[in-house]
C-alpha atoms as a PDB file:
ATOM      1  CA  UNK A   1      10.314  75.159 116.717  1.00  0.00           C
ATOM      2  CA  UNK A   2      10.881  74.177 112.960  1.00  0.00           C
ATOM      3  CA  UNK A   3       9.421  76.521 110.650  1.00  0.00           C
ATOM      4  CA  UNK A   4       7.317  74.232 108.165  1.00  0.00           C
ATOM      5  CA  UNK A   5       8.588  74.871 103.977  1.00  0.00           C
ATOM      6  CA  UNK A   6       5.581  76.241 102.119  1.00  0.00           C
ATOM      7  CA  UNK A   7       3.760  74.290  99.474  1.00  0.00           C
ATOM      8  CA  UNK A   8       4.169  76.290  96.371  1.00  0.00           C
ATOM      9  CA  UNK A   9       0.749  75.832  94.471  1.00  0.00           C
ATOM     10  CA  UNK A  10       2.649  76.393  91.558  1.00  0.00           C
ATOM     11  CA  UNK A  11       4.616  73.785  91.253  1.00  0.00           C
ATOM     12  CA  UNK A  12       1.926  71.029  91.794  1.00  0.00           C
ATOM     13  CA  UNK A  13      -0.242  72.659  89.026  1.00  0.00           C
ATOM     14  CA  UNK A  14       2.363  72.021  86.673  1.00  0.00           C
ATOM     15  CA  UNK A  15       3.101  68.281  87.383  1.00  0.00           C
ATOM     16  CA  UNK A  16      -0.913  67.582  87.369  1.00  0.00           C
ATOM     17  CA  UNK A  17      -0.875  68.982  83.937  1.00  0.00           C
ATOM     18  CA  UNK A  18       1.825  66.817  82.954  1.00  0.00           C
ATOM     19  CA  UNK A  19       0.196  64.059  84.255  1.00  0.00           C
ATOM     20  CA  UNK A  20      -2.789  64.664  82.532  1.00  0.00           C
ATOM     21  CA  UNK A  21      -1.177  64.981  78.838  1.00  0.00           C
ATOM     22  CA  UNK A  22       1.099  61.969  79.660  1.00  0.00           C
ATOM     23  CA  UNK A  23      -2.120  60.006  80.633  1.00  0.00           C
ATOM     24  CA  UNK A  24      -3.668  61.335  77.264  1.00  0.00           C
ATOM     25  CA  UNK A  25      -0.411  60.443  74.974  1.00  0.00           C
ATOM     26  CA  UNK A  26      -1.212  56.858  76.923  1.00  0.00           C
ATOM     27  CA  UNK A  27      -4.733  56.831  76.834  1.00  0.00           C
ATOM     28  CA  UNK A  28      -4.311  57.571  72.535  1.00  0.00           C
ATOM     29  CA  UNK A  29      -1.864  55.107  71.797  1.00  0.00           C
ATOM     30  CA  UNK A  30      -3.889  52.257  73.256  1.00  0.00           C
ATOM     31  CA  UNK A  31      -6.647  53.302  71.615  1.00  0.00           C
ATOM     32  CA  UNK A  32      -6.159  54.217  68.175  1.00  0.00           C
ATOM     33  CA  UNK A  33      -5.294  51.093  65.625  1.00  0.00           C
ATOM     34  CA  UNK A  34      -1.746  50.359  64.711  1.00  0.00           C
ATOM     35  CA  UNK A  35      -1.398  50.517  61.127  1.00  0.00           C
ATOM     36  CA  UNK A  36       0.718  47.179  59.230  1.00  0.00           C
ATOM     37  CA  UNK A  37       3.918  47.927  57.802  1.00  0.00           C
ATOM     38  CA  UNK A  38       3.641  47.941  54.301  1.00  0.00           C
ATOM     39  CA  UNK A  39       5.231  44.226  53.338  1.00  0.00           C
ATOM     40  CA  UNK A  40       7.772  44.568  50.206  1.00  0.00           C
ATOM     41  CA  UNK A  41       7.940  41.834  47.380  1.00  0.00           C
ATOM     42  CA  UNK A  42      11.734  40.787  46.820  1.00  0.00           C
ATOM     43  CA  UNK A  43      12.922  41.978  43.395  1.00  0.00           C
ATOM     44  CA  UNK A  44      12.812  37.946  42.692  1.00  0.00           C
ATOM     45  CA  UNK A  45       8.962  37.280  43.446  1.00  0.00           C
ATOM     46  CA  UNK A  46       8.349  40.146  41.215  1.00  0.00           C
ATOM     47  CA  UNK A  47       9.288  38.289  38.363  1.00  0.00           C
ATOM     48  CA  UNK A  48       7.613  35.508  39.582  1.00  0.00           C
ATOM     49  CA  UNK A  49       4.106  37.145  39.501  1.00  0.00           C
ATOM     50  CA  UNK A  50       4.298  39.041  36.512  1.00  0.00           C
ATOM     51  CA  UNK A  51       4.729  35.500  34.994  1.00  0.00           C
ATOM     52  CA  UNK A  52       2.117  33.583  36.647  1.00  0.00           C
ATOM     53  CA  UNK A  53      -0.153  36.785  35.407  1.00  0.00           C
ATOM     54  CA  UNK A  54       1.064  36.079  31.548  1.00  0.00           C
ATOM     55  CA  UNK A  55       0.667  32.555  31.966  1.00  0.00           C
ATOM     56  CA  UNK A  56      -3.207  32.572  33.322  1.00  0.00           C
ATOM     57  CA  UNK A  57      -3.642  35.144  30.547  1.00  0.00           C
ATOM     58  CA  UNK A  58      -2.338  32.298  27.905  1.00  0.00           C
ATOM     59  CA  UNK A  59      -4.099  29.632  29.929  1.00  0.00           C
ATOM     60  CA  UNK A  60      -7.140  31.807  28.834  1.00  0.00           C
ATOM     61  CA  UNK A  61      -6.109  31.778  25.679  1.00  0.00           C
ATOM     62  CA  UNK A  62      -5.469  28.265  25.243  1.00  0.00           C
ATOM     63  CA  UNK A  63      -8.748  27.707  26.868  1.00  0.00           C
ATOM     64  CA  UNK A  64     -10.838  29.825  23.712  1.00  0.00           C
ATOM     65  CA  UNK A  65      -9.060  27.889  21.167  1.00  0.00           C
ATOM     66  CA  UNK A  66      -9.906  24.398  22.844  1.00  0.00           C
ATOM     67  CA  UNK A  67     -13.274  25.435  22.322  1.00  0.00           C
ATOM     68  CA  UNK A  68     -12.972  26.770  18.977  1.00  0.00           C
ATOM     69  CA  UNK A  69     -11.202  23.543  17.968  1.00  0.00           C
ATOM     70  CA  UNK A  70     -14.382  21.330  19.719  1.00  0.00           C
ATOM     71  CA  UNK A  71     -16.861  23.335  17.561  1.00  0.00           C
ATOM     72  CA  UNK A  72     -14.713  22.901  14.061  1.00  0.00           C
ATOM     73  CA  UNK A  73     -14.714  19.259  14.560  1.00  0.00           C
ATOM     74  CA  UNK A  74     -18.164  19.271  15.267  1.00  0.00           C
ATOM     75  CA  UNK A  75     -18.689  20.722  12.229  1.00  0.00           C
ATOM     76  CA  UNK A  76     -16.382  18.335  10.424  1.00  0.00           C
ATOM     77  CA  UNK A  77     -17.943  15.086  12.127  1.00  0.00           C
ATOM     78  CA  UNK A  78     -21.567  16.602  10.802  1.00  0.00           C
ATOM     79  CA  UNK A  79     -20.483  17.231   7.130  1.00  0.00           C
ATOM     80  CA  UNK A  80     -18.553  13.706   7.217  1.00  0.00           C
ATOM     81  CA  UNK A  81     -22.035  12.206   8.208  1.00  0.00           C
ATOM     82  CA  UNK A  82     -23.691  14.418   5.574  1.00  0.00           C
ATOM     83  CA  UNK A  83     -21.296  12.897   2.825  1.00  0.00           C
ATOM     84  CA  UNK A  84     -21.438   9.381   3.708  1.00  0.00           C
ATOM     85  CA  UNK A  85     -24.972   9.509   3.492  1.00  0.00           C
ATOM     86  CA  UNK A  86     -24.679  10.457  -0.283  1.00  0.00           C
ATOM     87  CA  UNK A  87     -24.341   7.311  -2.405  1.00  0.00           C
ATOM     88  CA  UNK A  88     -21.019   6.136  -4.125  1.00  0.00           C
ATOM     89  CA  UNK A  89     -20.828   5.926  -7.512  1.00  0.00           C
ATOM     90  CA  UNK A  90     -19.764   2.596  -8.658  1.00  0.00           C
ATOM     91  CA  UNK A  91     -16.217   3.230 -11.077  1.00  0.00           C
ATOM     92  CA  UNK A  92     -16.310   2.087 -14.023  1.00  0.00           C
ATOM     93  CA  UNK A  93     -13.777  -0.809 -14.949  1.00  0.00           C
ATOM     94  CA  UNK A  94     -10.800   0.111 -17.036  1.00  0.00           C
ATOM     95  CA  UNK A  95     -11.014  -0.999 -20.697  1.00  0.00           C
ATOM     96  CA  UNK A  96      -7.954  -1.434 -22.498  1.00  0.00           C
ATOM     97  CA  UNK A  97      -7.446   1.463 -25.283  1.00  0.00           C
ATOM     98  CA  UNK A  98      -8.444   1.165 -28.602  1.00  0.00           C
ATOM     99  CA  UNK A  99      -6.441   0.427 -31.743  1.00  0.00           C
ATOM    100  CA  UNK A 100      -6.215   4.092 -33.132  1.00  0.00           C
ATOM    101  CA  UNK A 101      -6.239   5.188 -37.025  1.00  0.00           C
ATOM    102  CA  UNK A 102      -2.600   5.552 -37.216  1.00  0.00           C
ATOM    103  CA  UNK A 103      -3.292   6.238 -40.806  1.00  0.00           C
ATOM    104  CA  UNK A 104      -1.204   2.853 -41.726  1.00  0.00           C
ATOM    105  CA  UNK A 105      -2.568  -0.093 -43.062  1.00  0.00           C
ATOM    106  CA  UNK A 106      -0.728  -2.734 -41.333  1.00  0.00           C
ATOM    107  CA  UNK A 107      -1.558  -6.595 -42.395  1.00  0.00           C
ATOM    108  CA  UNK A 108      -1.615  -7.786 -39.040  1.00  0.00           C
ATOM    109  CA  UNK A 109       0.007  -6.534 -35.225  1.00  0.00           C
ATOM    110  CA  UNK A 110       3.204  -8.475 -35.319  1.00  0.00           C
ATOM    111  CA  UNK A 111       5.535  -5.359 -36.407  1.00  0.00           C
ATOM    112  CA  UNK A 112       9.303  -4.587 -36.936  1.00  0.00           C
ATOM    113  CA  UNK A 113      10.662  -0.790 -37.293  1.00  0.00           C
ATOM    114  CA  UNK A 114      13.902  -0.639 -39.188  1.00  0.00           C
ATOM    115  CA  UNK A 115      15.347   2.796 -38.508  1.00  0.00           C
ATOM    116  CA  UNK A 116      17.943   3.789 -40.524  1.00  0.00           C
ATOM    117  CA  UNK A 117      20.565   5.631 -38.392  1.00  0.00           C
ATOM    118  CA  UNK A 118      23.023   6.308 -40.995  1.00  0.00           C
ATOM    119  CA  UNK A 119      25.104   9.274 -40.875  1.00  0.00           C
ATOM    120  CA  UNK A 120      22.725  11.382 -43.565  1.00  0.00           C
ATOM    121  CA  UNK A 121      20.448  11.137 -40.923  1.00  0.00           C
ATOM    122  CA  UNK A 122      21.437  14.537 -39.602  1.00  0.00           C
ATOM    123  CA  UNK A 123      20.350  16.584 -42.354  1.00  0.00           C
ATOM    124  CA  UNK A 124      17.676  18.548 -41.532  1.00  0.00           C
ATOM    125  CA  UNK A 125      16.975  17.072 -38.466  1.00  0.00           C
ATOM    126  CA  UNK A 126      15.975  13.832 -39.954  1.00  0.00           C
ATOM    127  CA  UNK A 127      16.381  11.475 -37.121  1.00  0.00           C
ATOM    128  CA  UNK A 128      14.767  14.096 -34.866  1.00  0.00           C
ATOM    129  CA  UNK A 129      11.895  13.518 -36.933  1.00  0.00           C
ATOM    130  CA  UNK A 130      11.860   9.977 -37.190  1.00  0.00           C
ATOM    131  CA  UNK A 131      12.310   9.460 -33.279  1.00  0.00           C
ATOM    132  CA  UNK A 132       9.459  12.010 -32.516  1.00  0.00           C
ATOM    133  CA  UNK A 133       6.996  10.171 -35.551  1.00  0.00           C
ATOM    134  CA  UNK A 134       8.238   6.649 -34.037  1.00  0.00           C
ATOM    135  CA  UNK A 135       7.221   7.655 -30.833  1.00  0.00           C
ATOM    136  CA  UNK A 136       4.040   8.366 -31.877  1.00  0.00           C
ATOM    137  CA  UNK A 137       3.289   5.742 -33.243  1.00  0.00           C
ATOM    138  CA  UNK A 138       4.162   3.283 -30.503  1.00  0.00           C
ATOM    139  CA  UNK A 139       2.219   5.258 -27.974  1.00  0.00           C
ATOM    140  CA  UNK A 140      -0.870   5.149 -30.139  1.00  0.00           C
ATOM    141  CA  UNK A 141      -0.527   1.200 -30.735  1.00  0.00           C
ATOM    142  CA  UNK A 142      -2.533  -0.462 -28.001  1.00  0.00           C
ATOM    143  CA  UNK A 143      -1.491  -3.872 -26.578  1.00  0.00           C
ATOM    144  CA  UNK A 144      -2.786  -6.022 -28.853  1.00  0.00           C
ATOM    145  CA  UNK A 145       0.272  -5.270 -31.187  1.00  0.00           C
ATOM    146  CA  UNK A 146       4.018  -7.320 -31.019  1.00  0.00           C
ATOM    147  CA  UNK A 147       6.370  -5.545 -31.890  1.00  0.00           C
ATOM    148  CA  UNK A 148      10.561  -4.838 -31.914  1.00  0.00           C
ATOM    149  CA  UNK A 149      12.716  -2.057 -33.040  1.00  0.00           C
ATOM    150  CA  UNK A 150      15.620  -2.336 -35.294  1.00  0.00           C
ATOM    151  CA  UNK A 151      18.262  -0.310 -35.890  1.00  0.00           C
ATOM    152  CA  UNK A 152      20.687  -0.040 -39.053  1.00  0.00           C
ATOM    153  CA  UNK A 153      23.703   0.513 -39.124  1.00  0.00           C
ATOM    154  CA  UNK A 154      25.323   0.395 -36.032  1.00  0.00           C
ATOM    155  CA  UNK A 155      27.482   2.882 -36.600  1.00  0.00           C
ATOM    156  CA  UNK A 156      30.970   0.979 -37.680  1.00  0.00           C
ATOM    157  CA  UNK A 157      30.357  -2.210 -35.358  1.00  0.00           C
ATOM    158  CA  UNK A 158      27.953  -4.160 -36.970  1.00  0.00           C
ATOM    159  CA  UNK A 159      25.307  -3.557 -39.815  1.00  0.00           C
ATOM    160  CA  UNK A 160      22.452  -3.755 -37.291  1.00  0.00           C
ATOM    161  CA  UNK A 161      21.198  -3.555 -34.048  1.00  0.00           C
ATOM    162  CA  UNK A 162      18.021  -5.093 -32.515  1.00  0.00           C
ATOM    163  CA  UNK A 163      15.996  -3.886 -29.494  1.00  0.00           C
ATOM    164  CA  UNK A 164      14.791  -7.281 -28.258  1.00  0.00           C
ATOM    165  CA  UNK A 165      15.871  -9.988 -30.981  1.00  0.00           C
ATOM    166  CA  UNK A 166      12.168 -10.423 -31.060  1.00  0.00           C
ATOM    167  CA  UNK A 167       8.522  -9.143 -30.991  1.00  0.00           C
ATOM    168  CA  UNK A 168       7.498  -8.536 -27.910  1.00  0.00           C
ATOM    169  CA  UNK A 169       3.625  -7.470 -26.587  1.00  0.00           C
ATOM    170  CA  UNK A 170       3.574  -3.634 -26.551  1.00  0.00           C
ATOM    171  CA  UNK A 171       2.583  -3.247 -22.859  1.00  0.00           C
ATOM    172  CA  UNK A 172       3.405  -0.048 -20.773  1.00  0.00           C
ATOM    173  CA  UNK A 173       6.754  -1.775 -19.476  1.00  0.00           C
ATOM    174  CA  UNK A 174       8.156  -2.266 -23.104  1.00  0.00           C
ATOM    175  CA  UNK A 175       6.743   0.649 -24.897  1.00  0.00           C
ATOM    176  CA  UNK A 176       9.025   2.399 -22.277  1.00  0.00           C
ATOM    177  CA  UNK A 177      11.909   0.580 -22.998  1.00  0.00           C
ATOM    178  CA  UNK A 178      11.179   1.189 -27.102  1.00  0.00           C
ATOM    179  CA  UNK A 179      11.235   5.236 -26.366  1.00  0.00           C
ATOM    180  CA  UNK A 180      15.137   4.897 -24.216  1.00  0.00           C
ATOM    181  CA  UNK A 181      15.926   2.614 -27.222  1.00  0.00           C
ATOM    182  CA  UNK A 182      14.618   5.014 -29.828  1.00  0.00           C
ATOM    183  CA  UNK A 183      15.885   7.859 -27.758  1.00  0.00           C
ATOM    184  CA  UNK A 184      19.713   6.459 -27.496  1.00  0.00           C
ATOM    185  CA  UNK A 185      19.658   6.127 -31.730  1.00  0.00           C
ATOM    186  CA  UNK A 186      23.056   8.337 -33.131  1.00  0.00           C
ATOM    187  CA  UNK A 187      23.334   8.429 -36.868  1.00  0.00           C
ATOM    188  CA  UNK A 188      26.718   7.129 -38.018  1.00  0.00           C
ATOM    189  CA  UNK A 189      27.915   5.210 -40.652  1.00  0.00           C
ATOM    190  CA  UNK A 190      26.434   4.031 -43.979  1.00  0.00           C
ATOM    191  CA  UNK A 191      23.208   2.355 -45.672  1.00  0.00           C
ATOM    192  CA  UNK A 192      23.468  -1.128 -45.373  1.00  0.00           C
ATOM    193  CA  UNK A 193      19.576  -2.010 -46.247  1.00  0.00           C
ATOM    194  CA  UNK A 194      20.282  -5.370 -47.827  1.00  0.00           C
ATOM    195  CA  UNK A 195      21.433  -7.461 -44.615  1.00  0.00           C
ATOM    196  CA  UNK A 196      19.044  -5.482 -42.141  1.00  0.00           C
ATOM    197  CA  UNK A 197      16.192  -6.977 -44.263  1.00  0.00           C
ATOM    198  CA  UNK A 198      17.371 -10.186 -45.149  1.00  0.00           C
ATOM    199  CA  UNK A 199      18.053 -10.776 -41.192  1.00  0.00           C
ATOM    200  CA  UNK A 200      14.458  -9.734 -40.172  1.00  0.00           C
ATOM    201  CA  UNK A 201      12.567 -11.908 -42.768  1.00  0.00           C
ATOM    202  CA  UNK A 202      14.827 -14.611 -41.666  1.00  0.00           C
ATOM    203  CA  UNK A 203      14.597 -14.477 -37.637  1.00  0.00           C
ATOM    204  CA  UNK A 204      11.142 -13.424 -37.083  1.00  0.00           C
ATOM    205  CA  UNK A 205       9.067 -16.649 -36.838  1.00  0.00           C
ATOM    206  CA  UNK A 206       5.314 -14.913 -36.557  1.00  0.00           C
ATOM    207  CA  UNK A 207       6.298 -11.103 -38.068  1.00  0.00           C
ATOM    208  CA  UNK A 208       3.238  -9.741 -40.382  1.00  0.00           C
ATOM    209  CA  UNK A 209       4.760  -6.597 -41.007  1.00  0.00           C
ATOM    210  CA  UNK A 210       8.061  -4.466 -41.445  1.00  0.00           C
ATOM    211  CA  UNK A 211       7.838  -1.084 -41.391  1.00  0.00           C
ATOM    212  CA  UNK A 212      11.470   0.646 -42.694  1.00  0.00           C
ATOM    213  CA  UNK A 213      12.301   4.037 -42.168  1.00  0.00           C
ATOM    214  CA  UNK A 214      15.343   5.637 -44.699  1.00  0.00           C
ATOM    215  CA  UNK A 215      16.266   8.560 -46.405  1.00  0.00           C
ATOM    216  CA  UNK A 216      18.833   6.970 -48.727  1.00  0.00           C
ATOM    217  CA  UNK A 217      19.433   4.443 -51.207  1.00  0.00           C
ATOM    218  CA  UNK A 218      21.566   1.230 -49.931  1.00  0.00           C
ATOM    219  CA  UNK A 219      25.375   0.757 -49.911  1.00  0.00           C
ATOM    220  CA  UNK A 220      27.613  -1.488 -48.244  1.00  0.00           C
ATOM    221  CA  UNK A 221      28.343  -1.768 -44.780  1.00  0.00           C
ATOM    222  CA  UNK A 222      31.543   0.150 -43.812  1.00  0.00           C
ATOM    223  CA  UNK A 223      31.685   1.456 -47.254  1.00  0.00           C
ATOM    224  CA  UNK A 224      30.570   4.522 -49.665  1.00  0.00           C
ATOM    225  CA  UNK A 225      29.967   1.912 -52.722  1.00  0.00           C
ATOM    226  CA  UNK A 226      26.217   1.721 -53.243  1.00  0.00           C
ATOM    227  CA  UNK A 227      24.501  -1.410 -53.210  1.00  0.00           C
ATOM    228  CA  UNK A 228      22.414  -2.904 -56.062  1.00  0.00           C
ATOM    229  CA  UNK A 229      18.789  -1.964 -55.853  1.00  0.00           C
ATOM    230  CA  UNK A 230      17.844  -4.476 -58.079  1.00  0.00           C
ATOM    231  CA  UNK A 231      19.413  -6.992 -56.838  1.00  0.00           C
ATOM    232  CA  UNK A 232      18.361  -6.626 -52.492  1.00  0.00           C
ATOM    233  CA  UNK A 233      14.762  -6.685 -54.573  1.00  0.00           C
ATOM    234  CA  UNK A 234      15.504  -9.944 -55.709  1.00  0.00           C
ATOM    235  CA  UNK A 235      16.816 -11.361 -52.658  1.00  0.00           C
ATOM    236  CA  UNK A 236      13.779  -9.823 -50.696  1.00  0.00           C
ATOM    237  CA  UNK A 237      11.568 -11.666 -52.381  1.00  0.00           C
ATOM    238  CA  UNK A 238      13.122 -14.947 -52.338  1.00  0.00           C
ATOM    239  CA  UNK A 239      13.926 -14.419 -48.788  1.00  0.00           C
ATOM    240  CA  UNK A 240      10.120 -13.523 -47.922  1.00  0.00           C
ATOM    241  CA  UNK A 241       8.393 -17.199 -48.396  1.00  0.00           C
ATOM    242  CA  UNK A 242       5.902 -15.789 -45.727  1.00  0.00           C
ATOM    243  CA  UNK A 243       4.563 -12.638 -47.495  1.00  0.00           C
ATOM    244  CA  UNK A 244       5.298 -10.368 -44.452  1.00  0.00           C
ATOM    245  CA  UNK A 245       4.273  -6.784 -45.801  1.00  0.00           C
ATOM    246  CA  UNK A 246       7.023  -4.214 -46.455  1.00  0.00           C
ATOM    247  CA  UNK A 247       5.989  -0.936 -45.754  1.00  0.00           C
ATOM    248  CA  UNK A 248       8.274   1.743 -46.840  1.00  0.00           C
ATOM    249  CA  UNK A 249       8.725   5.486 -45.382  1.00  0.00           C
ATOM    250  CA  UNK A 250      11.210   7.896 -47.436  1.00  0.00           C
ATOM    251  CA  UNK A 251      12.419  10.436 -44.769  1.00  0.00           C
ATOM    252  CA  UNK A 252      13.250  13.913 -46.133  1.00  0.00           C
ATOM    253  CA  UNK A 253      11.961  16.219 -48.879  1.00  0.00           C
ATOM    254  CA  UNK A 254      14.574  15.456 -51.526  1.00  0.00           C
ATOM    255  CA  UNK A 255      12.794  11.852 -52.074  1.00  0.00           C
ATOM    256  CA  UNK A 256       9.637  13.172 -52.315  1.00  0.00           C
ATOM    257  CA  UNK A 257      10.836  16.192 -54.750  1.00  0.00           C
ATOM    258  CA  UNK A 258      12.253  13.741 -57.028  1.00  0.00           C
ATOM    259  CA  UNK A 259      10.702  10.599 -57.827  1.00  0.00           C
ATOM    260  CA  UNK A 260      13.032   9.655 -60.606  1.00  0.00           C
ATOM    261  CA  UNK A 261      15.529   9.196 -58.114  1.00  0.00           C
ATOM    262  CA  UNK A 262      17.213   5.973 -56.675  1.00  0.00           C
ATOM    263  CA  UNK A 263      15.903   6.598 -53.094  1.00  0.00           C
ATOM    264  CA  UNK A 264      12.383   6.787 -54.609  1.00  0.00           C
ATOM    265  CA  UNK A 265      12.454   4.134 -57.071  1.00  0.00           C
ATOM    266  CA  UNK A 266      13.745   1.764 -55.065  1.00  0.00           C
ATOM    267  CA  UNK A 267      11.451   2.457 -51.847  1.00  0.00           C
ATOM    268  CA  UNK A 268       8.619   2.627 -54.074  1.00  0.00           C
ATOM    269  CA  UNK A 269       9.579  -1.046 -55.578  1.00  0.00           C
ATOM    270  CA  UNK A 270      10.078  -2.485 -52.090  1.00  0.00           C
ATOM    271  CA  UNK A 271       6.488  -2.008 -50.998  1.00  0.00           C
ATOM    272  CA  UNK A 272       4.498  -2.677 -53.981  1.00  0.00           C
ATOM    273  CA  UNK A 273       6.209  -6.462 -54.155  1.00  0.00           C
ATOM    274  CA  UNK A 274       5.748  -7.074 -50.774  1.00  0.00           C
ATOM    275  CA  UNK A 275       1.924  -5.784 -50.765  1.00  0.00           C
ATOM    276  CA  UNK A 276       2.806  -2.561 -48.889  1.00  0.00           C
ATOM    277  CA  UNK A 277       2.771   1.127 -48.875  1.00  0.00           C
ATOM    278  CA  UNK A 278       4.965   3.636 -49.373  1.00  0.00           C
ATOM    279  CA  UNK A 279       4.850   6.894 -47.761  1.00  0.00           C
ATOM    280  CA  UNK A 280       7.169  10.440 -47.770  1.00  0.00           C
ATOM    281  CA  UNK A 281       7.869  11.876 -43.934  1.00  0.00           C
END
């Protein structure tokens, strides 16, 4: 008879413990919670939400200054209201200036400036003078004047040179064109005072006064020879049927200094026949 192979209790103690822990390891990994992998942002989407974060923070921004612009205009729209409600002052109407005391006595407003530009002129400045004095004058003259300028000579071309050829209302518009001409004056030449004269009593219809600026006595045209004093006096007076008044300005000291001299005597002459004054500048 077959003997029967003993059960060694050994052996089945073991495997029941290991069947025990592996039902534990089981029992412990169904039970506890798995935990998520932790989920990585691309390198790209980083980017991506660091710049929607700056762009909420300037939509913030924007946001605050929206609401600081609303209250400034409020402010504005209530200090418009506050200023229409004040009343307007009506302006006053613009009045034409006022004849000023140019300290000249002029007959009446039609007026001619004779300018001599010969070449003595640049003596001491002279004809600086005479432009800034001219100017002067024509800015203080309102409107209600007529007037031209007249230069003499013109340097070797001609013994004269007109602004306009005639008087002409002294509005804004032609006082400005008076200062270029004025400005554009060069001294050259000689003293030809005879036919500057002579032409301006002759071709101004409705002149009431000349007003001549010189610092030297006359002479010919194109020529060193001095005129006859005496004799442009006479023809002056024949020549002015219409009693215009001849005002005379010496320009420079040395007339003034001397008034036995020819520049004196004869400017002198010239305005007391022609009911005018004489002045030094």
């Amino acid at each position: 008879m077959r003997r029967r192979r003993e059960i060694s209790l050994f052996s089945i103690s073991f495997l029941d413990l290991l069947s025990g822990a592996l039902g534990a390891v089981i029992i412990l990994y169904v039970a506890m919670p798995k935990q998520k992998p932790v989920e990585e942002i691309p390198v790209n989407n980083m980017e991506k939400v660091i710049l929607e974060g700056q762009l909420q923070s300037r939509q913030k921004e924007i946001q605050s200054l929206e609401k600081m612009l609303s209250e400034a205009s409020s402010k504005i729209k209530d200090l418009e209201a506050k200023l229409s409600a004040i009343p307007k002052e009506e302006p006053k109407p613009e009045t034409p200036p006022s004849d000023l005391d140019v300290g000249f006595k002029f007959k009446g407003k039609d007026l001619v400036f004779i300018i001599d530009t010969s070449y003595s002129m640049t003596e001491d400045d002279r004809m600086g003078g005479v432009k800034a004095g001219l100017k002067m004058l024509l800015t203080s003259l309102s409107n209600s004047y007529y007037v031209d300028v007249v230069q003499f000579p013109f340097g070797t071309r001609a013994p004269f040179r007109t602004l306009w050829g005639t008087i002409k209302k002294n509005t804004p518009k032609n006082k400005a064109d008076a200062m270029e001409f004025i400005y554009s004056l060069r001294p050259n030449g000689g003293t030809p005072t005879r036919e500057v004269l002579l032409h301006v009593l002759r071709n101004y219809a409705d002149l009431t006064d000349i007003i001549l600026l010189t610092d030297g006595a006359p002479s010919l045209h194109n020529s060193n020879k001095k005129d006859d004093a005496e004799d442009i006096l006479r023809a002056v007076q024949s020549a002015n049927t219409r009693k215009v008044q001849i005002n005379t300005i010496g320009v420079g000291s040395h007339i003034i200094r001397d008034q036995a001299s020819e520049e004196y005597q004869f400017l002198q002459k010239l305005s007391e026949q022609n009911n005018g004054f004489f002045v030094g500048f």
